[in-house]
N, C-alpha and C. Protein backbone atom coordinates (compact mmCIF):
# COMPACT_ATOMS: atom_id res chain seq x y z
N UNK A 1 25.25 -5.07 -11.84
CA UNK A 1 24.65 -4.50 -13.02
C UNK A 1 23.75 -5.50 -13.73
N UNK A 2 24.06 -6.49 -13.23
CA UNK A 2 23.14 -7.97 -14.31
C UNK A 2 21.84 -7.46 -13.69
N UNK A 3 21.47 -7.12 -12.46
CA UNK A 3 20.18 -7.35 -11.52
C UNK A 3 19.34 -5.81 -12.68
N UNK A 4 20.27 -4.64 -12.52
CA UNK A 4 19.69 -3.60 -12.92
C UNK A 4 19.31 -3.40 -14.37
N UNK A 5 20.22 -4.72 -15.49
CA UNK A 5 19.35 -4.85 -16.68
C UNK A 5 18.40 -6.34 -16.60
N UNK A 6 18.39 -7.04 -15.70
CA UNK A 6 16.90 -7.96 -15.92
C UNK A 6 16.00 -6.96 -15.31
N UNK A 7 15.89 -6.36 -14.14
CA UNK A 7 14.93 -5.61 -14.22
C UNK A 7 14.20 -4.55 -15.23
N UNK A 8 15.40 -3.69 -15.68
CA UNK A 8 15.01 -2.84 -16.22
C UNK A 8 15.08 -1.14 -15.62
N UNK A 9 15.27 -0.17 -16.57
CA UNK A 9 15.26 1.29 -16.21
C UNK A 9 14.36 1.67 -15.50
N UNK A 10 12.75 1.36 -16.12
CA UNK A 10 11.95 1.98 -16.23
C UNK A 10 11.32 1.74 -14.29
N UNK A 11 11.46 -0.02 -14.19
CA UNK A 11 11.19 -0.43 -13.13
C UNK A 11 12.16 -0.17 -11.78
N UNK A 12 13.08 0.24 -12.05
CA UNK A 12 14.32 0.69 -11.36
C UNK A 12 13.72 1.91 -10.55
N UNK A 13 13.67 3.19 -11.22
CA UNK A 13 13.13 4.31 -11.30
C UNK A 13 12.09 4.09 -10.44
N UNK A 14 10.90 3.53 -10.91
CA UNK A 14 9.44 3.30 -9.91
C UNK A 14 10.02 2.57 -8.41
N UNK A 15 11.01 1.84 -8.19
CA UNK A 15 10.77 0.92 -7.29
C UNK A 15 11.60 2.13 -6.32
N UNK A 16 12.94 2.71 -6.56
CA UNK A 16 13.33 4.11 -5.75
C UNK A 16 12.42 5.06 -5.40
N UNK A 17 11.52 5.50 -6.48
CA UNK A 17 10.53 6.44 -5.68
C UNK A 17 9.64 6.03 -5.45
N UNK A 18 8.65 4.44 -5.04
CA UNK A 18 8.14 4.07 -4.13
C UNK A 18 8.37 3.82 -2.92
N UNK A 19 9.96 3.63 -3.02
CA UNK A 19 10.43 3.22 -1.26
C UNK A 19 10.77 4.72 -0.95
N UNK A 20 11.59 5.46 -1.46
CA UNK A 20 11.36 6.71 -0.70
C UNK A 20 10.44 7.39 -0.52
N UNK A 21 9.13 7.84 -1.34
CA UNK A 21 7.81 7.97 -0.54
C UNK A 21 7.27 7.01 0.62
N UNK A 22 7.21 5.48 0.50
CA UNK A 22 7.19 4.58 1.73
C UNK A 22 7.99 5.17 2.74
N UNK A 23 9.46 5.38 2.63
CA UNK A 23 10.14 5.53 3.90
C UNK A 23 9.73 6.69 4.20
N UNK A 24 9.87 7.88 3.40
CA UNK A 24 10.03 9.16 4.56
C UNK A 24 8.47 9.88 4.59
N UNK A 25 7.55 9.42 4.32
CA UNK A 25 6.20 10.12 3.68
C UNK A 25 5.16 9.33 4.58
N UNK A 26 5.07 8.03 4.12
CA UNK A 26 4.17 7.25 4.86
C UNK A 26 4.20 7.37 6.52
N UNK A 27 5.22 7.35 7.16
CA UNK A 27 5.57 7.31 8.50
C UNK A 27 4.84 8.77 8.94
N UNK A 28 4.48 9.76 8.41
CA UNK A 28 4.54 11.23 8.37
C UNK A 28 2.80 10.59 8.79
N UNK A 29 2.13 10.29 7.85
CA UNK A 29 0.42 9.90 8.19
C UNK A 29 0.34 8.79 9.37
N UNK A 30 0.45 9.59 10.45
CA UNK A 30 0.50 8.80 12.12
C UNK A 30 -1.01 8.10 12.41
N UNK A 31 -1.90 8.92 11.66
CA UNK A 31 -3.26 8.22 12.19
C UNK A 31 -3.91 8.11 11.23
N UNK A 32 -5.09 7.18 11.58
CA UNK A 32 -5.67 6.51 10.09
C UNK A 32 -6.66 7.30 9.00
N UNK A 33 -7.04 8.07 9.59
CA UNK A 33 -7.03 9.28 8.63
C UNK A 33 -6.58 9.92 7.72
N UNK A 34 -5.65 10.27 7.99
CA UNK A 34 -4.41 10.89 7.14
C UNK A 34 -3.62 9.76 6.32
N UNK A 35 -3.52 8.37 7.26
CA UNK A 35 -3.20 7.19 6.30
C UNK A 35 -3.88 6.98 5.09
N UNK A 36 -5.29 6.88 5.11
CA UNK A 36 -6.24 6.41 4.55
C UNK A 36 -6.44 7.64 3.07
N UNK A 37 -6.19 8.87 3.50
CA UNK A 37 -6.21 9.82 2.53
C UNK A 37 -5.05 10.01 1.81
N UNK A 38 -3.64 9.59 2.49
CA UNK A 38 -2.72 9.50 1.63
C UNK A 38 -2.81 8.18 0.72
N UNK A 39 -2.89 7.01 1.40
CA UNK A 39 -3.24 5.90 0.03
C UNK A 39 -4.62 6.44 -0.96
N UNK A 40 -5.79 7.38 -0.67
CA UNK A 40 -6.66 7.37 -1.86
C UNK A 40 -5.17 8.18 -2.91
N UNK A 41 -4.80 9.22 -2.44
CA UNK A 41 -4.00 9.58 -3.14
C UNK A 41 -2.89 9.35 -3.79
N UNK A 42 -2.23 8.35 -3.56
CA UNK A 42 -1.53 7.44 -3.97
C UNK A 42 -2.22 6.32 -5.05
N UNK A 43 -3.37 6.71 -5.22
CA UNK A 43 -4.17 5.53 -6.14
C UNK A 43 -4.41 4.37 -5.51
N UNK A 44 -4.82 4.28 -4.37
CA UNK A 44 -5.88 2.95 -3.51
C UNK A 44 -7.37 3.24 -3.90
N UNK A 45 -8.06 2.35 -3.43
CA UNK A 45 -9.51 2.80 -3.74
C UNK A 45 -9.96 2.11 -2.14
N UNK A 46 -10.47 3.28 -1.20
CA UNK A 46 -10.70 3.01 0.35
C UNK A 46 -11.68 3.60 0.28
N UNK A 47 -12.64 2.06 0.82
CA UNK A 47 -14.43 2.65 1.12
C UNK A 47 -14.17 3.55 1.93
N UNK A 48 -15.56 3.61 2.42
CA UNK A 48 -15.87 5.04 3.76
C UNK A 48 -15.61 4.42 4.79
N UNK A 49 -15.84 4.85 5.84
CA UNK A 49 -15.62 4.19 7.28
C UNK A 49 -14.01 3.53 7.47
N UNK A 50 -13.96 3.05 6.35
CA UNK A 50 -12.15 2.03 6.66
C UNK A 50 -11.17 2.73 7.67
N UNK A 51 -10.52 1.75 8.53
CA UNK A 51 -9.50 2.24 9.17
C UNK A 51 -8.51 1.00 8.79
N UNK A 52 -7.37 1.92 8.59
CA UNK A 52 -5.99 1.40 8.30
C UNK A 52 -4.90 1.74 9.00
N UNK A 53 -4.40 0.65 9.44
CA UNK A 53 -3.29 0.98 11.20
C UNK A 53 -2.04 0.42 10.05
N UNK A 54 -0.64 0.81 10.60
CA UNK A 54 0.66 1.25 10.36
C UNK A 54 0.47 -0.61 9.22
N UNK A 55 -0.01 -0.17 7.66
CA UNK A 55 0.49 -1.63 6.90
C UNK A 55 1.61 -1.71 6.66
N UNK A 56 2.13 -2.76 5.99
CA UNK A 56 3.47 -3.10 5.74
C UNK A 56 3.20 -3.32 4.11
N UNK A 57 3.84 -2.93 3.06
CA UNK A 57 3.78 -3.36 1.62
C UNK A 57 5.38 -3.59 1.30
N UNK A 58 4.99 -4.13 -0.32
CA UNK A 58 6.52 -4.65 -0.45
C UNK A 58 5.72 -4.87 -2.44
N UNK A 59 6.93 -4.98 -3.06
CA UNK A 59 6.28 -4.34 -4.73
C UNK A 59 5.48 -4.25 -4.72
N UNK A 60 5.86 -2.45 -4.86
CA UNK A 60 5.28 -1.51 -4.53
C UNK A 60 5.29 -1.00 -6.40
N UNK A 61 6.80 -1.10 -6.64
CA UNK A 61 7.54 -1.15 -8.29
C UNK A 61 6.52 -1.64 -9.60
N UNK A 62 5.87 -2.97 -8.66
CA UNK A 62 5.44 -3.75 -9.73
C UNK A 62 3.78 -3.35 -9.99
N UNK A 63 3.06 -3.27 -8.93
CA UNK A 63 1.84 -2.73 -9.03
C UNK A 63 1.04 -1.26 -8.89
N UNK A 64 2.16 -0.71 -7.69
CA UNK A 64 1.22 -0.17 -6.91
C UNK A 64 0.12 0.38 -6.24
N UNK A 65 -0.24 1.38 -5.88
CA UNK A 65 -1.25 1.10 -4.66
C UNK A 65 -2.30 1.17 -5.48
N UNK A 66 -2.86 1.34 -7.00
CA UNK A 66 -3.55 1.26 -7.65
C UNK A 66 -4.30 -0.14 -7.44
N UNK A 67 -3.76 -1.09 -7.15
CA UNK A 67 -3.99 -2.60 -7.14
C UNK A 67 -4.69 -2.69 -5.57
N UNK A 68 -5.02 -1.70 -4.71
CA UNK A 68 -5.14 -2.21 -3.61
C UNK A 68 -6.97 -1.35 -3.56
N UNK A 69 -7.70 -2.25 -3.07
CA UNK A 69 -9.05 -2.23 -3.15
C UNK A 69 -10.14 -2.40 -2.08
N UNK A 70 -10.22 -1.60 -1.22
CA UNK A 70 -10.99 -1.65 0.27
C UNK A 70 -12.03 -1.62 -0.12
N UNK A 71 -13.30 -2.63 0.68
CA UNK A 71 -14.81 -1.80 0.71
C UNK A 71 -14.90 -0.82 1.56
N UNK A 72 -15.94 -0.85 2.19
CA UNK A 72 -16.87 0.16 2.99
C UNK A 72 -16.39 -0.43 4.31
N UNK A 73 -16.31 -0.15 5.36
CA UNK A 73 -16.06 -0.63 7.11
C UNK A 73 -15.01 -1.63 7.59
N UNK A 74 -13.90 -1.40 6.58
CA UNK A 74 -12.81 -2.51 6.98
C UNK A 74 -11.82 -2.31 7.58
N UNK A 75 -11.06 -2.97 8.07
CA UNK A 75 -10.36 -2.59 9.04
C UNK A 75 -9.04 -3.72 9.01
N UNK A 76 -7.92 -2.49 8.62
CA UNK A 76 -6.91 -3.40 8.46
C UNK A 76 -5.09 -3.22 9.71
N UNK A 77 -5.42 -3.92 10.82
CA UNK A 77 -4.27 -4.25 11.34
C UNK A 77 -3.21 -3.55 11.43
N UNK A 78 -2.17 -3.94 12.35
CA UNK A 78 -1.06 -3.24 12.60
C UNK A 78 0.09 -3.85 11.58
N UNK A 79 0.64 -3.72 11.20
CA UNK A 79 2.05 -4.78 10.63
C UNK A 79 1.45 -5.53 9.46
N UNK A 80 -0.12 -5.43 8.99
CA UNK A 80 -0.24 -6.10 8.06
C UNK A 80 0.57 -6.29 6.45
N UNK A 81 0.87 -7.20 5.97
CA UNK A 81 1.71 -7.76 4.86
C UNK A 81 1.07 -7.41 3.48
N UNK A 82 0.91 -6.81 2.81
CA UNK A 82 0.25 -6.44 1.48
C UNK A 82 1.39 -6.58 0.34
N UNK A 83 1.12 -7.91 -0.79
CA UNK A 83 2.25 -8.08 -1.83
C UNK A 83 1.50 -7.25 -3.08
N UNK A 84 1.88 -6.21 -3.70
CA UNK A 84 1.51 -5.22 -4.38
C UNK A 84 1.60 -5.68 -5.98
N UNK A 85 2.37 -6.72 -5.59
CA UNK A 85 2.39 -7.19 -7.63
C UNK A 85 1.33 -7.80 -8.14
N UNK A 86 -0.34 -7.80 -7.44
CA UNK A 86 -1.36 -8.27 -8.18
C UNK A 86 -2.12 -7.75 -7.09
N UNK A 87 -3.65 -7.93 -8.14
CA UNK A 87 -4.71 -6.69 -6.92
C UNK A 87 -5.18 -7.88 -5.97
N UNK A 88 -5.29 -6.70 -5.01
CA UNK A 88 -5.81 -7.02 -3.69
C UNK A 88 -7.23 -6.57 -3.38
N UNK A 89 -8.34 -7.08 -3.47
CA UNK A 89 -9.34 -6.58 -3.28
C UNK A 89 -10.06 -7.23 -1.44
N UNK A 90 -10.58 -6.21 -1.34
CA UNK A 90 -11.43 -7.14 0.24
C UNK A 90 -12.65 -6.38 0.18
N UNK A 91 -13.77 -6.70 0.24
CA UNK A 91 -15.17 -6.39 0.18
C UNK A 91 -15.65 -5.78 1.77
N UNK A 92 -16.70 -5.56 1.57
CA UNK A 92 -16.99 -4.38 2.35
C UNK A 92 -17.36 -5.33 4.37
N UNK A 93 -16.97 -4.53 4.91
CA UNK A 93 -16.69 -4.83 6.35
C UNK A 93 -15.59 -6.45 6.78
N UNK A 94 -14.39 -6.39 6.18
CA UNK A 94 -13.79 -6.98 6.67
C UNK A 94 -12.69 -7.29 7.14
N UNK A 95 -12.22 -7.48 8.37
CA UNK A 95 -11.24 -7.16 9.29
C UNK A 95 -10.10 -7.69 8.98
N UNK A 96 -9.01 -7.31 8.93
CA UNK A 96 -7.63 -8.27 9.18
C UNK A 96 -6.99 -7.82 10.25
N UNK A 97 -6.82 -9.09 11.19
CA UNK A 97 -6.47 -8.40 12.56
C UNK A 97 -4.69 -8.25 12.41
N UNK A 98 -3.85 -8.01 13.40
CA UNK A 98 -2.33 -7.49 13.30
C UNK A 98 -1.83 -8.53 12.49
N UNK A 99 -0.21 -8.15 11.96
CA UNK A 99 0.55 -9.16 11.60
C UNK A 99 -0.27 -10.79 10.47
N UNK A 100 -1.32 -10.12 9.47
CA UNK A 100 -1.91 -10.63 8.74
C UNK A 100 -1.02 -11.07 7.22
């Protein structure tokens, strides 16, 4: 109970229904298409052209996908690592290859 009052209610709440949309939702958008349209919807901001292969995120609670910021023609990896508690921006055409 110490962990669930330094965190907090409010952050408690967000960090459960980010991992259960992560777990059972995300897996559901198999190709990068449907990936890419579920993060605009989720509040990412993904140029045109971008392809996004199976990422990996983690506080999710603290920022989320609001903080995450694609240009135009980028292309992001299999297994890539995205820490969600501050923005992530990458400008337009640039690659992160797997396990980034």
């Amino acid at each position: 109970m110490k962990a669930f009052r330094t965190v907090g209610f409010r952050r408690s709440i967000r960090h459960v229904l980010w991992m259960a949309a992560y777990t059972f939702i995300y897996p559901l958008l198999f190709v990068s298409p449907l990936r890419t349209l579920g993060l605009r919807l989720a509040g990412a901001a993904i140029g045109r052209h971008s392809v996004v292969m199976n990422l990996r995120l983690f506080n999710l609670d603290r920022g989320g996908l609001g903080n995450l910021r694609l240009g135009r023609d980028c292309f992001v990896g299999d297994e890539c690592l995205f820490d969600m508690a501050a923005p992530i921006m990458l400008g337009d055409q640039v690659t992160l290859a797997e396990r980034v």
